[in-house]
C-alpha atoms as a PDB file:
ATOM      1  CA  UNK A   1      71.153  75.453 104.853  1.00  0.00           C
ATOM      2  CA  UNK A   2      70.804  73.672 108.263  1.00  0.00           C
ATOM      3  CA  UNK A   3      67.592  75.729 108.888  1.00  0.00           C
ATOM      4  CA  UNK A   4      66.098  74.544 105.781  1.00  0.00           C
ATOM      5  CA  UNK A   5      67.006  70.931 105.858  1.00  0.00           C
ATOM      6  CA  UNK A   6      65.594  70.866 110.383  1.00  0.00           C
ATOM      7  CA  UNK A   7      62.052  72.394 108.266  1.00  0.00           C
ATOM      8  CA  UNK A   8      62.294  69.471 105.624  1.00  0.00           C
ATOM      9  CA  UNK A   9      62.823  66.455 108.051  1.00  0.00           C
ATOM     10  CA  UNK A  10      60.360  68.256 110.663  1.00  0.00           C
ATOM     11  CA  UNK A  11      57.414  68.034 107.746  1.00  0.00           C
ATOM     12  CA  UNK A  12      58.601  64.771 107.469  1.00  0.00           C
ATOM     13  CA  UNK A  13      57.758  63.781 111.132  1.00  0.00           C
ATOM     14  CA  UNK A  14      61.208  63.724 112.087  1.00  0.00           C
ATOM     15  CA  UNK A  15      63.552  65.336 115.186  1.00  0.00           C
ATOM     16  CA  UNK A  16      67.102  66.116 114.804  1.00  0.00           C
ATOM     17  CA  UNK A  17      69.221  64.592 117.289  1.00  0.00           C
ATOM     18  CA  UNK A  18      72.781  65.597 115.836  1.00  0.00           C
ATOM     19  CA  UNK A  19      74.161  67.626 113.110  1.00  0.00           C
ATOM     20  CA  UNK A  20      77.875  67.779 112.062  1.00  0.00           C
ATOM     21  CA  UNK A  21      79.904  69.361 109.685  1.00  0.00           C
ATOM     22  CA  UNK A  22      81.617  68.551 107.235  1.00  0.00           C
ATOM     23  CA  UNK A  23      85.135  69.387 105.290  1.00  0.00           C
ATOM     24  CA  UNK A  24      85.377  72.424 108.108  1.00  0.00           C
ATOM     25  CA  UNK A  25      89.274  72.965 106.894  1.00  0.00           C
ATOM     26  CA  UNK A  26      89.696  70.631 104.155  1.00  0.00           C
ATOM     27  CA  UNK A  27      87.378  71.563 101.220  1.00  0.00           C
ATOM     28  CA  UNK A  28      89.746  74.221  99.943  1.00  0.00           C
ATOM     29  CA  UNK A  29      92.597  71.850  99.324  1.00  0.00           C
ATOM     30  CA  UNK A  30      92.838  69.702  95.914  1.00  0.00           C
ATOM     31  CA  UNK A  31      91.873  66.561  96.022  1.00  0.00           C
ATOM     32  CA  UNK A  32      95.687  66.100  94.598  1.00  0.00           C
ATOM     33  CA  UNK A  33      97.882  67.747  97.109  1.00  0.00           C
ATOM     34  CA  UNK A  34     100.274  66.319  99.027  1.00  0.00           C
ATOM     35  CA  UNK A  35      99.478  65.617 102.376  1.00  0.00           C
ATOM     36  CA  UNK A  36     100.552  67.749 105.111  1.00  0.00           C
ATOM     37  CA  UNK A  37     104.058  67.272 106.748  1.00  0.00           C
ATOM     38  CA  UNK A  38     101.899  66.566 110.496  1.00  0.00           C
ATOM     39  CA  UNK A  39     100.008  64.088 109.194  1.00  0.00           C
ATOM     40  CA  UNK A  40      96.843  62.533 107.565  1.00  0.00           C
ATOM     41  CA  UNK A  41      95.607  61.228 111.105  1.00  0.00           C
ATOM     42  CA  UNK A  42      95.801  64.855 112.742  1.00  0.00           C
ATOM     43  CA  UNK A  43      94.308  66.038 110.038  1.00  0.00           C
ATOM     44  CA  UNK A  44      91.422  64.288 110.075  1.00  0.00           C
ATOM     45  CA  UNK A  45      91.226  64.766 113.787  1.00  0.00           C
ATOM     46  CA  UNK A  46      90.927  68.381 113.656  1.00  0.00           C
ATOM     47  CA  UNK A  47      87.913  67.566 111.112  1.00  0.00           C
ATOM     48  CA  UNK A  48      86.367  65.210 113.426  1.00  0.00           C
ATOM     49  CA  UNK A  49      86.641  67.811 116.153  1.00  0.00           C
ATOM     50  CA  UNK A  50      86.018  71.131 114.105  1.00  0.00           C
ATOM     51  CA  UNK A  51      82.769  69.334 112.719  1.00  0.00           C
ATOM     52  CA  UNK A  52      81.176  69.128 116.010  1.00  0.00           C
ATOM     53  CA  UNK A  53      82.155  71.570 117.342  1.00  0.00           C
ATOM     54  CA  UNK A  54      80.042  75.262 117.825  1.00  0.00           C
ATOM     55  CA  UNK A  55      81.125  77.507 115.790  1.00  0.00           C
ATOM     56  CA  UNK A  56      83.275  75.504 113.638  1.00  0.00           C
ATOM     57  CA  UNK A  57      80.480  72.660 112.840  1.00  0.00           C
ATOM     58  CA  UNK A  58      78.640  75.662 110.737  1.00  0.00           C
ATOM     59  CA  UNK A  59      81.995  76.467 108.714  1.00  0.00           C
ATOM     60  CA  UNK A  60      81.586  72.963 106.882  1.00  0.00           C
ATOM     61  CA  UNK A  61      80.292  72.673 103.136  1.00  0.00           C
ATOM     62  CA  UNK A  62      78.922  70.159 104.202  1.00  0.00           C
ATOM     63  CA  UNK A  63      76.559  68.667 106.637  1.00  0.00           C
ATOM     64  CA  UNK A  64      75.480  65.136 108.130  1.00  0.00           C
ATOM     65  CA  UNK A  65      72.540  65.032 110.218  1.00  0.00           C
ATOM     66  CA  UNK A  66      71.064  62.583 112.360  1.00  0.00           C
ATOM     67  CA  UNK A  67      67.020  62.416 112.439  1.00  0.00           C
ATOM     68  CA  UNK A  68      64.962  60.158 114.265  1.00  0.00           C
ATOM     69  CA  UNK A  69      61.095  59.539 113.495  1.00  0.00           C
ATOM     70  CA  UNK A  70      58.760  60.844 116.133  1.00  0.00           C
ATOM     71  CA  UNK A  71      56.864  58.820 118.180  1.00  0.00           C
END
């Protein structure tokens, strides 16, 4: 998926300059469980960290990226 969308934005005229994923440990869970007994903020912290992080960035099922237009 990454590859693909780097081609699309590079036909495009445009460079990467970050890429981050997204719901690394969370996109199993329902939407309607209860949160965890640690917390919601250490929760999302080890998203924040897993999502940029090599090789746990490529785990997410989801991606933001960051592109910039050549100059």
């Amino acid at each position: 998926m990454l590859e693909e969308v780097k081609a699309w934005l590079d036909e495009l005229g445009l460079d990467v300059e970050a890429w981050y994923g997204v719901r690394v440990f969370t996109d199993p869970v329902p939407a309607d469980a209860p949160l965890p007994a640690y917390g919601l903020d250490v929760m999302l912290e080890a998203e924040f960290q897993a999502g940029r992080r090599d090789p746990y960035r490529y785990l997410g099922a989801q991606l933001h990226v960051l592109a910039r237009r050549r100059v």
